[in-house]
Protein backbone atom coordinates (compact mmCIF):
# COMPACT_ATOMS: atom_id res chain seq x y z
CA UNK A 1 0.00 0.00 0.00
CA UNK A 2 2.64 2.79 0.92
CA UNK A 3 4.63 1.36 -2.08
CA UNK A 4 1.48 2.48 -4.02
CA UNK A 5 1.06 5.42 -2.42
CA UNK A 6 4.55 6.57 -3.20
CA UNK A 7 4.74 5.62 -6.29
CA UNK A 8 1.34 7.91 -6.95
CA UNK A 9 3.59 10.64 -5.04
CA UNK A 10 6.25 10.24 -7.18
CA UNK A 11 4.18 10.26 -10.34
CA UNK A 12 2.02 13.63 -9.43
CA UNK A 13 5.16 15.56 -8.83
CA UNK A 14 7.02 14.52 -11.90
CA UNK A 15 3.84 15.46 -14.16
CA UNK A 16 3.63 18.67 -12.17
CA UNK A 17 7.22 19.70 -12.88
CA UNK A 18 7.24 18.62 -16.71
CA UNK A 19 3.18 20.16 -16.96
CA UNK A 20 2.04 17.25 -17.68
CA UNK A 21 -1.87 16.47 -17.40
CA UNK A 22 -3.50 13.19 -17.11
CA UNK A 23 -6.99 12.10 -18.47
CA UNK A 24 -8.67 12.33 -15.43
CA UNK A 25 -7.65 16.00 -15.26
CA UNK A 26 -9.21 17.00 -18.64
CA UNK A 27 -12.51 16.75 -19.56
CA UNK A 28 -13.85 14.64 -22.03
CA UNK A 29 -15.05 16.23 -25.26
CA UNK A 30 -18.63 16.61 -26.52
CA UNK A 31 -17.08 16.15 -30.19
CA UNK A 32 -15.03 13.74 -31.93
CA UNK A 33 -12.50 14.50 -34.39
CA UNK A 34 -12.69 12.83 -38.26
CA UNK A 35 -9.87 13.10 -40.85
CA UNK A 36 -10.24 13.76 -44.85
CA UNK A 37 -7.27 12.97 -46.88
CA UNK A 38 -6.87 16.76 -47.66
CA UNK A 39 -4.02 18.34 -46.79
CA UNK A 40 -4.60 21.12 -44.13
CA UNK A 41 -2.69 23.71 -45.79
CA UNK A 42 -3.65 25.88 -43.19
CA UNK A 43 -2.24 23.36 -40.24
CA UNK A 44 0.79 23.93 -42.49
CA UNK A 45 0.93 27.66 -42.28
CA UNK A 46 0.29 27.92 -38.48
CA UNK A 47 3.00 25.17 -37.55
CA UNK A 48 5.73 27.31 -39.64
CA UNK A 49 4.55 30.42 -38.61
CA UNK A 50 4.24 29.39 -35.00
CA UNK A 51 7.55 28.00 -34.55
CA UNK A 52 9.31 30.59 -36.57
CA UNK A 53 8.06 33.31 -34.11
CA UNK A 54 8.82 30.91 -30.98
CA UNK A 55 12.40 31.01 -32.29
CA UNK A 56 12.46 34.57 -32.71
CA UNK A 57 11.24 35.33 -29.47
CA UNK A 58 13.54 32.78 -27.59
CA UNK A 59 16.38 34.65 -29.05
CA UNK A 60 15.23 37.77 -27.98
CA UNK A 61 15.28 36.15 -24.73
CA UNK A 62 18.59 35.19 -25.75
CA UNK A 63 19.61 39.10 -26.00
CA UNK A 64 18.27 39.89 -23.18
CA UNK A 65 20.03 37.21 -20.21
CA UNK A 66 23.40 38.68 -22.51
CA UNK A 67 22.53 42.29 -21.60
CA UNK A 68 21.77 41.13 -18.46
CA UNK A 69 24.54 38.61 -17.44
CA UNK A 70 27.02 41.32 -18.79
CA UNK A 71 25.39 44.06 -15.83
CA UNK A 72 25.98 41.63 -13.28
CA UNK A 73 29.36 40.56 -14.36
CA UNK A 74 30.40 44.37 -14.70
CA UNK A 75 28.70 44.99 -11.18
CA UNK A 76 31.79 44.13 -8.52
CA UNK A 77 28.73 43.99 -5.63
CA UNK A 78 27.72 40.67 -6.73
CA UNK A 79 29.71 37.28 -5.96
CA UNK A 80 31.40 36.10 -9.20
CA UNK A 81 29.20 32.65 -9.04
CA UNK A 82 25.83 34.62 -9.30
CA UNK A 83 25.32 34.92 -13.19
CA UNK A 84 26.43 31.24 -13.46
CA UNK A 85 23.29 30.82 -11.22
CA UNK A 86 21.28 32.53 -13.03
CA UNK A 87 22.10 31.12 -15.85
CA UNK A 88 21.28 27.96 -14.99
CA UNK A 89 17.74 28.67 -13.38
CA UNK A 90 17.45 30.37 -16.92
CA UNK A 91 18.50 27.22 -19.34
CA UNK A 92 16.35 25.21 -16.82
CA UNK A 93 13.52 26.98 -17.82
CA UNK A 94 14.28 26.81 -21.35
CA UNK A 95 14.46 23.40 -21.00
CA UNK A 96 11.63 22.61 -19.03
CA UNK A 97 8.41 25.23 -20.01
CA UNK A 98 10.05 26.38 -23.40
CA UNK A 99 6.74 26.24 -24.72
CA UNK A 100 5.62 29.12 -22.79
CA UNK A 101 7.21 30.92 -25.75
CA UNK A 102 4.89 29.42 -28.57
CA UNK A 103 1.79 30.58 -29.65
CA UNK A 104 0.66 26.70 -30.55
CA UNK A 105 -1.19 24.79 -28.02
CA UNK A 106 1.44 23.00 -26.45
CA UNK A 107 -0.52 21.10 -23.71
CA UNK A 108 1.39 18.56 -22.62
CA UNK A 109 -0.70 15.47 -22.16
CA UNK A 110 -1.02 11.62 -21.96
CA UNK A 111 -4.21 11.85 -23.79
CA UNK A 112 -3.23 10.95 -26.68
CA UNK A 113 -0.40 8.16 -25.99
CA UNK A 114 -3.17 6.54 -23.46
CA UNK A 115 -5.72 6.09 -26.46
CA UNK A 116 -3.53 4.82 -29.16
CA UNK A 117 -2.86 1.09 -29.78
CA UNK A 118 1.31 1.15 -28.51
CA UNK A 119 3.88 -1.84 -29.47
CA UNK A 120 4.65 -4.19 -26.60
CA UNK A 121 7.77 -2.81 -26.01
CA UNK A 122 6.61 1.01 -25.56
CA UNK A 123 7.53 2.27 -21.99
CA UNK A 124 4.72 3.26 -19.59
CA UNK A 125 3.83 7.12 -19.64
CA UNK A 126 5.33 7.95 -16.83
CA UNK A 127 8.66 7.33 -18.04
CA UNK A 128 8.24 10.04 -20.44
CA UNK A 129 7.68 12.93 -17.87
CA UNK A 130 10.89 11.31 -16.05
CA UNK A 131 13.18 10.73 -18.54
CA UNK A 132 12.21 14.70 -20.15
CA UNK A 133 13.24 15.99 -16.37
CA UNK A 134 16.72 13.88 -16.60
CA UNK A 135 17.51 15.75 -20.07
CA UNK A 136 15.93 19.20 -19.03
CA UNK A 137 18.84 18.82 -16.48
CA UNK A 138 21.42 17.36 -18.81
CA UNK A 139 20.18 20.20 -21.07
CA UNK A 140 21.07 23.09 -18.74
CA UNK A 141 24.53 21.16 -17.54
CA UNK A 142 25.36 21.30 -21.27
CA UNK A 143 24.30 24.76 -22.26
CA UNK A 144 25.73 26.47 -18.79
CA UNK A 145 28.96 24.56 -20.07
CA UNK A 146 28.96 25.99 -23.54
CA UNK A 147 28.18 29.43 -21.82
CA UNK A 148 30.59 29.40 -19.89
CA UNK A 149 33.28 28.22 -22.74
CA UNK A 150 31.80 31.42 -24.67
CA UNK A 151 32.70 33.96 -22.07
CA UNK A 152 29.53 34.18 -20.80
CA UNK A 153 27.49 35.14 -24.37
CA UNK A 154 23.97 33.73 -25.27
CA UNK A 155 24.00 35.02 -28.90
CA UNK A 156 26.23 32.58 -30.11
CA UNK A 157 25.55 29.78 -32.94
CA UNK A 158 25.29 26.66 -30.44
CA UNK A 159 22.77 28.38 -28.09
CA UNK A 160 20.46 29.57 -30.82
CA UNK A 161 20.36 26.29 -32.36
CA UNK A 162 19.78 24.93 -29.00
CA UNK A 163 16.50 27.21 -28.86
CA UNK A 164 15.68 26.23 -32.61
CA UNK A 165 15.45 22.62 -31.18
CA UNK A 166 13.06 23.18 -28.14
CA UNK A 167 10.98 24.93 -30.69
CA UNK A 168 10.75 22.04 -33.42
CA UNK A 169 10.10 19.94 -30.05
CA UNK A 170 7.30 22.20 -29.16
CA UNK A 171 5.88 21.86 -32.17
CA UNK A 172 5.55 18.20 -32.65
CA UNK A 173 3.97 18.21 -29.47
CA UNK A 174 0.94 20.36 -30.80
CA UNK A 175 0.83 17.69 -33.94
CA UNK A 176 0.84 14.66 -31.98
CA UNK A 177 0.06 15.04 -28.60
CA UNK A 178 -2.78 17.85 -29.20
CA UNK A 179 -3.95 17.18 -32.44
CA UNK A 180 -3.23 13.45 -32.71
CA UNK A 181 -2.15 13.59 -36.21
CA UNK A 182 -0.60 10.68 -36.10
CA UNK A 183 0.90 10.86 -39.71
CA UNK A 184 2.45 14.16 -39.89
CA UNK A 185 3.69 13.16 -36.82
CA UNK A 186 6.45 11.23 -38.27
CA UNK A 187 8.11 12.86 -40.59
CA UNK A 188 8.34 15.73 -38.17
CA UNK A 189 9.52 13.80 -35.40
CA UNK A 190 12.41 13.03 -37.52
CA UNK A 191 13.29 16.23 -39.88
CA UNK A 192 12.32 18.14 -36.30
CA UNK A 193 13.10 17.41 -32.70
CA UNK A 194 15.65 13.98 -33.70
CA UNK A 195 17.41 15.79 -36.19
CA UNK A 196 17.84 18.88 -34.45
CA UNK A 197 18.88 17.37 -31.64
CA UNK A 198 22.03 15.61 -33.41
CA UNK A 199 22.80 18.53 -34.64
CA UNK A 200 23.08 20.75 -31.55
CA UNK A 201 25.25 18.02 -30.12
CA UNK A 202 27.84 17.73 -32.63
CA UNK A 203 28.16 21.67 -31.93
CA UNK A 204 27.93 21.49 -28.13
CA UNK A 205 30.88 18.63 -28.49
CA UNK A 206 32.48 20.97 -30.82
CA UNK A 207 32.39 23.76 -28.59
CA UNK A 208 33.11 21.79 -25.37
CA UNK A 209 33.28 18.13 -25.36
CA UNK A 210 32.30 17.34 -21.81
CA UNK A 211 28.75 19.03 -23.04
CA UNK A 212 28.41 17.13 -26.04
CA UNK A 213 28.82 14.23 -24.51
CA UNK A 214 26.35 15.39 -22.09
CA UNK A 215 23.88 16.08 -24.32
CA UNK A 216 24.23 12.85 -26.04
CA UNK A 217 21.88 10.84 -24.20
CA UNK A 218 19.15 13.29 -25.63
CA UNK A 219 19.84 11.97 -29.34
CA UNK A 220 19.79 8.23 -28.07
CA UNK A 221 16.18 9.07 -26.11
CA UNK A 222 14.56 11.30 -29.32
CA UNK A 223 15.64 7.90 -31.43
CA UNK A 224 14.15 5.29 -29.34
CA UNK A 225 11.03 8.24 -29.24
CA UNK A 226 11.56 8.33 -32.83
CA UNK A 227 10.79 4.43 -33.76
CA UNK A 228 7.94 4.65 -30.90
CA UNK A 229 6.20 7.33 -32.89
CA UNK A 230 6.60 5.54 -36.37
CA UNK A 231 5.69 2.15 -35.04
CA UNK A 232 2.47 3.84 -33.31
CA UNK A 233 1.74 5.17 -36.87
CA UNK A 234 1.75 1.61 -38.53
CA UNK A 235 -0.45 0.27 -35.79
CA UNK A 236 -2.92 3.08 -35.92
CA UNK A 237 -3.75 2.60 -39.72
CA UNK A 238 -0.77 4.53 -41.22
CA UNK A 239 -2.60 7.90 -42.09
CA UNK A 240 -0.78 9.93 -45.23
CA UNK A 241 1.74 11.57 -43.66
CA UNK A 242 1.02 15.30 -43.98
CA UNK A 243 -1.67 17.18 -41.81
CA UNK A 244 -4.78 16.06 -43.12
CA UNK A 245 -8.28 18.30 -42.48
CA UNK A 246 -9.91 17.47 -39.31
CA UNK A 247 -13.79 17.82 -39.22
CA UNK A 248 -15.21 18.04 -35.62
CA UNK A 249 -18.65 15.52 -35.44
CA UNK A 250 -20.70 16.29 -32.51
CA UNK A 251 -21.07 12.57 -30.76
């Protein structure tokens, strides 16, 4: 029983720090959602346009922890380990709520992953919220590293691409998670967060090793996530994979 009990413990504060909502905290729609084989052109437009300005303003962001990391470190009143701080409470949140940036819905949800028929070998959900949490902080070792080995600047190459890959991340999350297009899905997954990914951790290595190879175990998570999401698509019918036209049908 108190094995139980902490295990529920353990699972309501993990979904609470990664924002993520179980079924029995949403309520259950009055509508059900049909696809066409159209492509939603529209979909299309919003998913570029969204994560184009979530890049864009994460980079502001960028500009502005560089204006302000360079105050404090020109400010002899505070100790010299106070912007590293900062910087990592920053990066932390990057990591973590990034999608407080986007303009998509970026609920993050087991809705979706509860309702779809899942290979044998797909891990329960709540390894998802747990793993994320162990790469958020992997993440913000990695980046504070790279930081650091770029005197202390945000508006550098490895960083922005870093910010480019939370976005594409954020953005497959509105296709699958919140829209459940289960097609589009794929190739995203893929061209997007997987792809990304590899590439901000050849730069990170580049820049410093020790935070490539801290960053690594992101690549080898986003593949096995990767082959989850395509083998998920097989088993649900194999939609067209492009965002097809969803009509809403009252049930």
């Amino acid at each position: 029983m108190n094995k139980s009990n902490n295990s529920g413990i353990v699972e309501q504060f993990v979904n609470a720090v990664m924002g993520v909502k179980t079924l029995n905290q949403q309520q259950s729609p009055n509508t059900s959602i049909v696809t066409t084989q159209e492509l939603d052109v529209r979909a299309v437009l919003v998913y570029i346009l969204g994560t184009i300005l979530q890049i864009v303003v994460m980079v502001l962001v960028l500009l502005g922890m560089e204006k302000i990391v360079m105050l404090i470190d020109s400010n002899s009143s505070f100790p010299n380990w106070f912007s590293t701080l900062l910087t990592g409470l920053f990066f932390a949140l990057l990591s973590i709520r990034s999608r407080i940036f986007s303009l998509l819905d970026n609920t993050r949800s087991r809705q979706t992953y509860d309702q779809v028929i899942r290979p044998r070998w797909s891990p329960p959900p709540l390894v998802f919220p747990i793993v994320w949490m162990i790469i958020a902080i992997l993440r913000v070792i990695s980046s504070v590293l790279v930081w650091q080995q770029m005197n202390h600047q945000f508006l550098v190459l490895p960083l922005i691409l870093f910010v480019v890959h939370l976005a594409l991340g954020d953005t497959w999350n509105t296709i699958f998670t919140v829209e459940r297009r289960l097609g589009a899905a794929v190739p995203v997954v893929i061209l997007g967060p997987w792809l990304s990914a590899v590439v901000v951790t050849a730069i990170y290595w580049q820049t410093n090793p020790v935070a490539g190879m801290t960053l690594s175990f992101s690549c080898v998570w986003l593949t096995v996530a990767a082959v989850l999401v395509f083998r998920i698509w097989q088993l649900n019918g194999s939609e067209l994979l492009y965002p097809l036209k969803l009509t809403p049908v009252e049930k």
